[in-house]
PDB file of N, CA and C in Angstrom:
ATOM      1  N   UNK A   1       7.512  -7.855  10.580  1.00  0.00           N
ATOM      2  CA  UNK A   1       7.247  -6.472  10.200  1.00  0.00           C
ATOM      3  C   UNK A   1       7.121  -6.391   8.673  1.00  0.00           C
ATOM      4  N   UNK A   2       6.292  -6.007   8.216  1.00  0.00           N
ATOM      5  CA  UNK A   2       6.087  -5.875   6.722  1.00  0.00           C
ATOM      6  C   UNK A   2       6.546  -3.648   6.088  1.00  0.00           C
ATOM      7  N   UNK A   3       7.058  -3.757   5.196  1.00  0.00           N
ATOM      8  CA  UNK A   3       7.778  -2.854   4.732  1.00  0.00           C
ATOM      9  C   UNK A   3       7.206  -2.645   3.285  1.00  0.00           C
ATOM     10  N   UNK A   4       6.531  -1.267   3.234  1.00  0.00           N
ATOM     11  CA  UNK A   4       5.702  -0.714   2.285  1.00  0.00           C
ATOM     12  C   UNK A   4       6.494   0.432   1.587  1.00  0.00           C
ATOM     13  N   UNK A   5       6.774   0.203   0.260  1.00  0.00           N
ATOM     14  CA  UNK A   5       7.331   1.399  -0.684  1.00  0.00           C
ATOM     15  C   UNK A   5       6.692   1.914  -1.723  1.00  0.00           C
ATOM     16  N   UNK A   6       6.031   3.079  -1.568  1.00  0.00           N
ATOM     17  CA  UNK A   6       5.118   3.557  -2.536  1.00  0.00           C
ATOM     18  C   UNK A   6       5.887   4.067  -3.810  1.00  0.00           C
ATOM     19  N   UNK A   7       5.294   3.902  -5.336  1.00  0.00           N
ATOM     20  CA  UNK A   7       5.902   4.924  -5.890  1.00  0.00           C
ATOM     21  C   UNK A   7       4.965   4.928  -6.966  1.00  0.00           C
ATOM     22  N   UNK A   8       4.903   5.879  -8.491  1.00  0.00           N
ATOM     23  CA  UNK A   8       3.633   6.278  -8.989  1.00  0.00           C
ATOM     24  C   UNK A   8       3.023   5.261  -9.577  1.00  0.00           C
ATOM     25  N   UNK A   9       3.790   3.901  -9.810  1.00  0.00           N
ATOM     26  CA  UNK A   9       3.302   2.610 -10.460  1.00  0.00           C
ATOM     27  C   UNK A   9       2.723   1.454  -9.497  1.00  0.00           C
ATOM     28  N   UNK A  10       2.912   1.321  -8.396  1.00  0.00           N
ATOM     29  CA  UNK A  10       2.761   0.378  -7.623  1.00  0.00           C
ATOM     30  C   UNK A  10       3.493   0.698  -6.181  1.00  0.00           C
ATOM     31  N   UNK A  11       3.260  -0.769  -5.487  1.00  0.00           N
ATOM     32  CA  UNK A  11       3.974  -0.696  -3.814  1.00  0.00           C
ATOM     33  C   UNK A  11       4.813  -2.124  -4.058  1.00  0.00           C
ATOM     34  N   UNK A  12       5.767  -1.476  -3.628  1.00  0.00           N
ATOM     35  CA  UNK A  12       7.062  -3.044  -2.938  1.00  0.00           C
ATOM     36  C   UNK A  12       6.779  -2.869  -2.052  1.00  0.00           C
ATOM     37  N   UNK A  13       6.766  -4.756  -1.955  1.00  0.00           N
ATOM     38  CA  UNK A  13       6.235  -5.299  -0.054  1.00  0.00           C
ATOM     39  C   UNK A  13       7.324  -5.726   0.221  1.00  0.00           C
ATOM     40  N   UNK A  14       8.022  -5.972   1.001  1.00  0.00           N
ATOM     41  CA  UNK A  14       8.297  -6.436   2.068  1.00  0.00           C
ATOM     42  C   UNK A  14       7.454  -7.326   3.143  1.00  0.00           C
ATOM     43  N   UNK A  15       7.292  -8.625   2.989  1.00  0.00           N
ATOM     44  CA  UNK A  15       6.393  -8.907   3.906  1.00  0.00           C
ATOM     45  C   UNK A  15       6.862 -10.258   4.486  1.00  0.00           C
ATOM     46  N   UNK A  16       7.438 -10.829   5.505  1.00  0.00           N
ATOM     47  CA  UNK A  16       7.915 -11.618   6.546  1.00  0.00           C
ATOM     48  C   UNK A  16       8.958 -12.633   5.542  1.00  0.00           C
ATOM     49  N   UNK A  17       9.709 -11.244   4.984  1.00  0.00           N
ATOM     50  CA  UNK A  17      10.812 -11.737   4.377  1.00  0.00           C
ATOM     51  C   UNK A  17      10.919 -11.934   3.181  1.00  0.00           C
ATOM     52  N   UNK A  18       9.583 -11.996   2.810  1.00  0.00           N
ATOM     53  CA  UNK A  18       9.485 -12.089   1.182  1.00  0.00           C
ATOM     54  C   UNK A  18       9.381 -10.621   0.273  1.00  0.00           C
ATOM     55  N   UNK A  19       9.891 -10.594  -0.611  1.00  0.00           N
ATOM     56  CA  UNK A  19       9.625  -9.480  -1.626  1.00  0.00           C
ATOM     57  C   UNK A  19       8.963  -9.719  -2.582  1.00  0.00           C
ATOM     58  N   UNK A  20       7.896  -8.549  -2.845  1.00  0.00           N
ATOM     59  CA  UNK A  20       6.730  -8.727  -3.734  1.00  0.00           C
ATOM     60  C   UNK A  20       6.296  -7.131  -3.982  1.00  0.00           C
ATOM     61  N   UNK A  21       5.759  -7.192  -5.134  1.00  0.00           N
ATOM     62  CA  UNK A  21       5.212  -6.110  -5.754  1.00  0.00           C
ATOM     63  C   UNK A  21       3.458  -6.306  -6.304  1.00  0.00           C
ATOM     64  N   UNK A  22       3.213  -4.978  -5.777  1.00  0.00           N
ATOM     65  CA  UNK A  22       1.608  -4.847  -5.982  1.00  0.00           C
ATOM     66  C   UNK A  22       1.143  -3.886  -6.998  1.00  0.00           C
ATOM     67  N   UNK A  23       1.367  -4.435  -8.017  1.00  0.00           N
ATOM     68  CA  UNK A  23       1.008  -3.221  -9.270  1.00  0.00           C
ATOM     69  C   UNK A  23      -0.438  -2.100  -8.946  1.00  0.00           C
ATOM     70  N   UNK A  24       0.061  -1.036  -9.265  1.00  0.00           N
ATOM     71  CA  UNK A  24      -1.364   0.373  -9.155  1.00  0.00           C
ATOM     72  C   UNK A  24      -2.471  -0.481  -9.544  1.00  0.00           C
ATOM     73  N   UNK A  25      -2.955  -1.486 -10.752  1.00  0.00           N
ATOM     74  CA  UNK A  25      -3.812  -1.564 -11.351  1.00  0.00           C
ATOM     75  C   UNK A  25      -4.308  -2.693 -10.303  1.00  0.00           C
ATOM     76  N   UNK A  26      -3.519  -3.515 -10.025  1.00  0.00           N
ATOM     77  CA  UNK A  26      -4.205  -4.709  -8.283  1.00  0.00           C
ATOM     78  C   UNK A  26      -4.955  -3.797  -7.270  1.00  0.00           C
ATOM     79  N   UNK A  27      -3.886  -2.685  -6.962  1.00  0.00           N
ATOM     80  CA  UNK A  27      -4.295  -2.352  -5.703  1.00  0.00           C
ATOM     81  C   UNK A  27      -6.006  -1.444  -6.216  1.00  0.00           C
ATOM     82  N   UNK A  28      -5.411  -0.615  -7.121  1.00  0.00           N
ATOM     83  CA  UNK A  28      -7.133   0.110  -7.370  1.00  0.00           C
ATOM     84  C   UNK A  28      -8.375  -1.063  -7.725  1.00  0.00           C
ATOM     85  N   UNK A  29      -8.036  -2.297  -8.555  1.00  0.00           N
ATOM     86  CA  UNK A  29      -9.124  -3.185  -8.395  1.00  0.00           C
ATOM     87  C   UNK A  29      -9.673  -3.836  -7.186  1.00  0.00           C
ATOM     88  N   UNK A  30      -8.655  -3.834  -6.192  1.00  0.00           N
ATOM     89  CA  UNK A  30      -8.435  -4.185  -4.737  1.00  0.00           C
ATOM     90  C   UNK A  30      -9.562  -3.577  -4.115  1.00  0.00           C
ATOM     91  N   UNK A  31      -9.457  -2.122  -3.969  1.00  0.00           N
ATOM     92  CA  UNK A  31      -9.769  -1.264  -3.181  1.00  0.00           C
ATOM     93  C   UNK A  31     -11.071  -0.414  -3.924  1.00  0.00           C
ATOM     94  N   UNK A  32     -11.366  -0.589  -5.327  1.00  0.00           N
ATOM     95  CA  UNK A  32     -12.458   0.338  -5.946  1.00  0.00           C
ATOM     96  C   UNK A  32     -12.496   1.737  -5.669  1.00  0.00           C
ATOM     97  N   UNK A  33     -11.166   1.969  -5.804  1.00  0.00           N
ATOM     98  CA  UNK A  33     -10.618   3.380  -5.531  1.00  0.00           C
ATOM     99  C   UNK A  33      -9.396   3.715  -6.903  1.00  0.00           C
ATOM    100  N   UNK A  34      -9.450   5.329  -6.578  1.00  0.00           N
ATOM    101  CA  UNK A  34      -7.792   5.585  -7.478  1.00  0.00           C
ATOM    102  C   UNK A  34      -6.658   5.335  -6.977  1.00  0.00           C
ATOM    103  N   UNK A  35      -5.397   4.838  -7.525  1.00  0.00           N
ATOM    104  CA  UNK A  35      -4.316   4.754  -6.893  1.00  0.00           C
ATOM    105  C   UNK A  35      -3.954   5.491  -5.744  1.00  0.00           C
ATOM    106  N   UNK A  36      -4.050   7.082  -6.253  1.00  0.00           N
ATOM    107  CA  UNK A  36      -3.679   7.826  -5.381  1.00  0.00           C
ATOM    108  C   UNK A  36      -4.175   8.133  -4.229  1.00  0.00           C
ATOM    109  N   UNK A  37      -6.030   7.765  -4.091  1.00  0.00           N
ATOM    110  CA  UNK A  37      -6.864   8.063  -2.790  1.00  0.00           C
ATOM    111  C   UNK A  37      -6.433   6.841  -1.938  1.00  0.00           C
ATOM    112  N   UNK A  38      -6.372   6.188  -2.511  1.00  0.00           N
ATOM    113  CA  UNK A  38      -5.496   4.624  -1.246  1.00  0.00           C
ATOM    114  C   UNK A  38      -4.914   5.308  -0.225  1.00  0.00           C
ATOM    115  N   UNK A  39      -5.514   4.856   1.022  1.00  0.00           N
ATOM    116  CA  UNK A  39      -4.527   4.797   1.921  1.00  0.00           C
ATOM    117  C   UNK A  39      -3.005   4.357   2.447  1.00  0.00           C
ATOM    118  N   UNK A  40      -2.054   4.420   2.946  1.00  0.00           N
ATOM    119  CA  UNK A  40      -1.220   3.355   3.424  1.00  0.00           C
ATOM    120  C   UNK A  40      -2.112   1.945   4.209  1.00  0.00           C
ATOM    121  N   UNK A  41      -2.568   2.488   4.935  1.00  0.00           N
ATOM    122  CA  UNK A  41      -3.765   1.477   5.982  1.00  0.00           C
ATOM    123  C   UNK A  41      -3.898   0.272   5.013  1.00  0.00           C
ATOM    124  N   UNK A  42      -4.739   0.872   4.321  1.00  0.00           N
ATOM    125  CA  UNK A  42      -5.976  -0.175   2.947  1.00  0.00           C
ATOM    126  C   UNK A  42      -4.460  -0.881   2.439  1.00  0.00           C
ATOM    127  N   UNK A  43      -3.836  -0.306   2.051  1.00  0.00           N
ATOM    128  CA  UNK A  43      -2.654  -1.751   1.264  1.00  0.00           C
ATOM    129  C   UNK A  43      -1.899  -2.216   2.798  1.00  0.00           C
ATOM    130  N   UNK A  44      -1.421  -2.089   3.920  1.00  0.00           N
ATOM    131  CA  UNK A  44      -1.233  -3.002   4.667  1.00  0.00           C
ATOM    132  C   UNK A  44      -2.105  -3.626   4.781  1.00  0.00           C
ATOM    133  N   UNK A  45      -3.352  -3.743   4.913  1.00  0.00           N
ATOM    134  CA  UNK A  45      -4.679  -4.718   4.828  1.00  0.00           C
ATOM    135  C   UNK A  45      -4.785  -5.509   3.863  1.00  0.00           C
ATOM    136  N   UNK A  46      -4.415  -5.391   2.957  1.00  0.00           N
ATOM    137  CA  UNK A  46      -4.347  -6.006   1.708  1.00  0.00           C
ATOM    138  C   UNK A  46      -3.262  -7.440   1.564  1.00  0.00           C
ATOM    139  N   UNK A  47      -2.293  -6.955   2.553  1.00  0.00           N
ATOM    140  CA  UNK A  47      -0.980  -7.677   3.084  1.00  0.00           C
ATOM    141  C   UNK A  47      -1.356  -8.859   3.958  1.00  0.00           C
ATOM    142  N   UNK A  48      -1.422  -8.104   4.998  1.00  0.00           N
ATOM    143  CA  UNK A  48      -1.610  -8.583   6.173  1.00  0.00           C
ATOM    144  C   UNK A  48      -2.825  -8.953   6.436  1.00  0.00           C
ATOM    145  N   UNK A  49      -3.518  -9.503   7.712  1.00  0.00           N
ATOM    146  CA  UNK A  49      -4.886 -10.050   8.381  1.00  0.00           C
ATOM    147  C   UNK A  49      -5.259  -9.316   8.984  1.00  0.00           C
ATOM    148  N   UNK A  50      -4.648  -9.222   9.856  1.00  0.00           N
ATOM    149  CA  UNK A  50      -4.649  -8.292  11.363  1.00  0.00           C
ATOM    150  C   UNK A  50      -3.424  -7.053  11.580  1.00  0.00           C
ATOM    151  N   UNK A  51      -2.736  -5.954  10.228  1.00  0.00           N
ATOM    152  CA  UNK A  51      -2.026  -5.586  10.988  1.00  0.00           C
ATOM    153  C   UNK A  51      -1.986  -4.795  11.884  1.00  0.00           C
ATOM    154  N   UNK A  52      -1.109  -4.364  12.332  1.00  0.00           N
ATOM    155  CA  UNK A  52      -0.920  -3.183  13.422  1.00  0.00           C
ATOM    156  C   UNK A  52      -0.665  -1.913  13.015  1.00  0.00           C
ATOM    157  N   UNK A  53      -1.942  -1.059  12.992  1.00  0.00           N
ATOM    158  CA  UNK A  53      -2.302   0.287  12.049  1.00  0.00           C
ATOM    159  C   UNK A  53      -1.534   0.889  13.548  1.00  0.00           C
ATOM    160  N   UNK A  54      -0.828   2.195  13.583  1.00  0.00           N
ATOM    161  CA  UNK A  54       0.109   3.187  13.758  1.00  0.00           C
ATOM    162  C   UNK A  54       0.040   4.349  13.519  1.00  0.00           C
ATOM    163  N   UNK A  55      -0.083   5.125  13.911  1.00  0.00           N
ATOM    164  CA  UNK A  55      -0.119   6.905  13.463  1.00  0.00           C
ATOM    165  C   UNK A  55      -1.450   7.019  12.376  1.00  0.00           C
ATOM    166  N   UNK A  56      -1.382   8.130  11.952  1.00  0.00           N
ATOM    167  CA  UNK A  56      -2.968   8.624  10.935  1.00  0.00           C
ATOM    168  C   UNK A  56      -2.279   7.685   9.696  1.00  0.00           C
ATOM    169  N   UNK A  57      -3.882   7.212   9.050  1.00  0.00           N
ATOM    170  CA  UNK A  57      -3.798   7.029   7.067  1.00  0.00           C
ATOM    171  C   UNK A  57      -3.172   8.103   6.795  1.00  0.00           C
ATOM    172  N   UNK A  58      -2.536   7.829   5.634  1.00  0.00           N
ATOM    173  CA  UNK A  58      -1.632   8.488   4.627  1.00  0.00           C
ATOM    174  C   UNK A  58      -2.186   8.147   3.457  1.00  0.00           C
ATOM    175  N   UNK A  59      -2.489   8.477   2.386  1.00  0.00           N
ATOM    176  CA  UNK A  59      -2.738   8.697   0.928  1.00  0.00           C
ATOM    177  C   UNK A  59      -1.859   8.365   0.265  1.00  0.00           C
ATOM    178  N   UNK A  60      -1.588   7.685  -0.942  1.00  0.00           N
ATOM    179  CA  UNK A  60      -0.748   7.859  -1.884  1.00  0.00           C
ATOM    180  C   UNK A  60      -0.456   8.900  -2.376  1.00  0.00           C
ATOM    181  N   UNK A  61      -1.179   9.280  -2.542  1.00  0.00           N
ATOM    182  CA  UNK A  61      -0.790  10.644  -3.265  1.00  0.00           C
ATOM    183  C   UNK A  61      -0.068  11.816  -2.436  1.00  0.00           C
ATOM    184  N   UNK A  62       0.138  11.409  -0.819  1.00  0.00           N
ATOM    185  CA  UNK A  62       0.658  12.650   0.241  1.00  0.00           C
ATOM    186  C   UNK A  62       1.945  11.764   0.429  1.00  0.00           C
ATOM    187  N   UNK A  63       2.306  10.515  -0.172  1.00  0.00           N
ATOM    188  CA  UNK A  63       3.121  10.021   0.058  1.00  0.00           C
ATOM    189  C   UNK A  63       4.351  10.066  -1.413  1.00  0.00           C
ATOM    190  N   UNK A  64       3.823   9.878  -2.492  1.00  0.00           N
ATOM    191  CA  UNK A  64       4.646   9.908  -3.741  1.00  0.00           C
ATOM    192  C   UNK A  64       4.756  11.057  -4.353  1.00  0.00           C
ATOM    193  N   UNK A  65       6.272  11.731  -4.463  1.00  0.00           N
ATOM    194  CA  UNK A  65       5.636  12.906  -5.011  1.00  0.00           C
ATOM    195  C   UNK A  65       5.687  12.974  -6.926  1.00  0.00           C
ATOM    196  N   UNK A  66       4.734  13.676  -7.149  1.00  0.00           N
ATOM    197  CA  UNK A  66       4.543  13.373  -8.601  1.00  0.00           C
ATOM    198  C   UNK A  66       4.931  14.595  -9.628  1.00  0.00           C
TER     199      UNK A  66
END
């Protein structure tokens, strides 16, 4: 199970035990998006291969409050 913590600088992973951090400026070069339009989805993808998407995308920005 991989474990996603948003906050206004970046995401802590959690990911099959390991801890790691994905700075705002990775994930928006990642994605060719703003931090905040990111989905949750798009950075588990980013993680993972294949994960197992769950309930609606979420936004960063509906997720951190600023």
């Amino acid at each position: 199970m991989t474990t996603l913590s948003f906050s206004e600088d970046g995401v802590d992973v959690v990911y099959e035990g390991t801890e790691f951090r994905l700075e705002r400026d990775l994930v928006e070069d990642a994605t060719q998006k703003n931090y905040f339009d990111v989905t949750d989805h798009e950075v588990l993808r980013m993680v993972e291969d294949d994960p197992q998407l769950s309930g609606e995308a979420r936004q960063i920005s509906d997720i951190v409050e600023r």
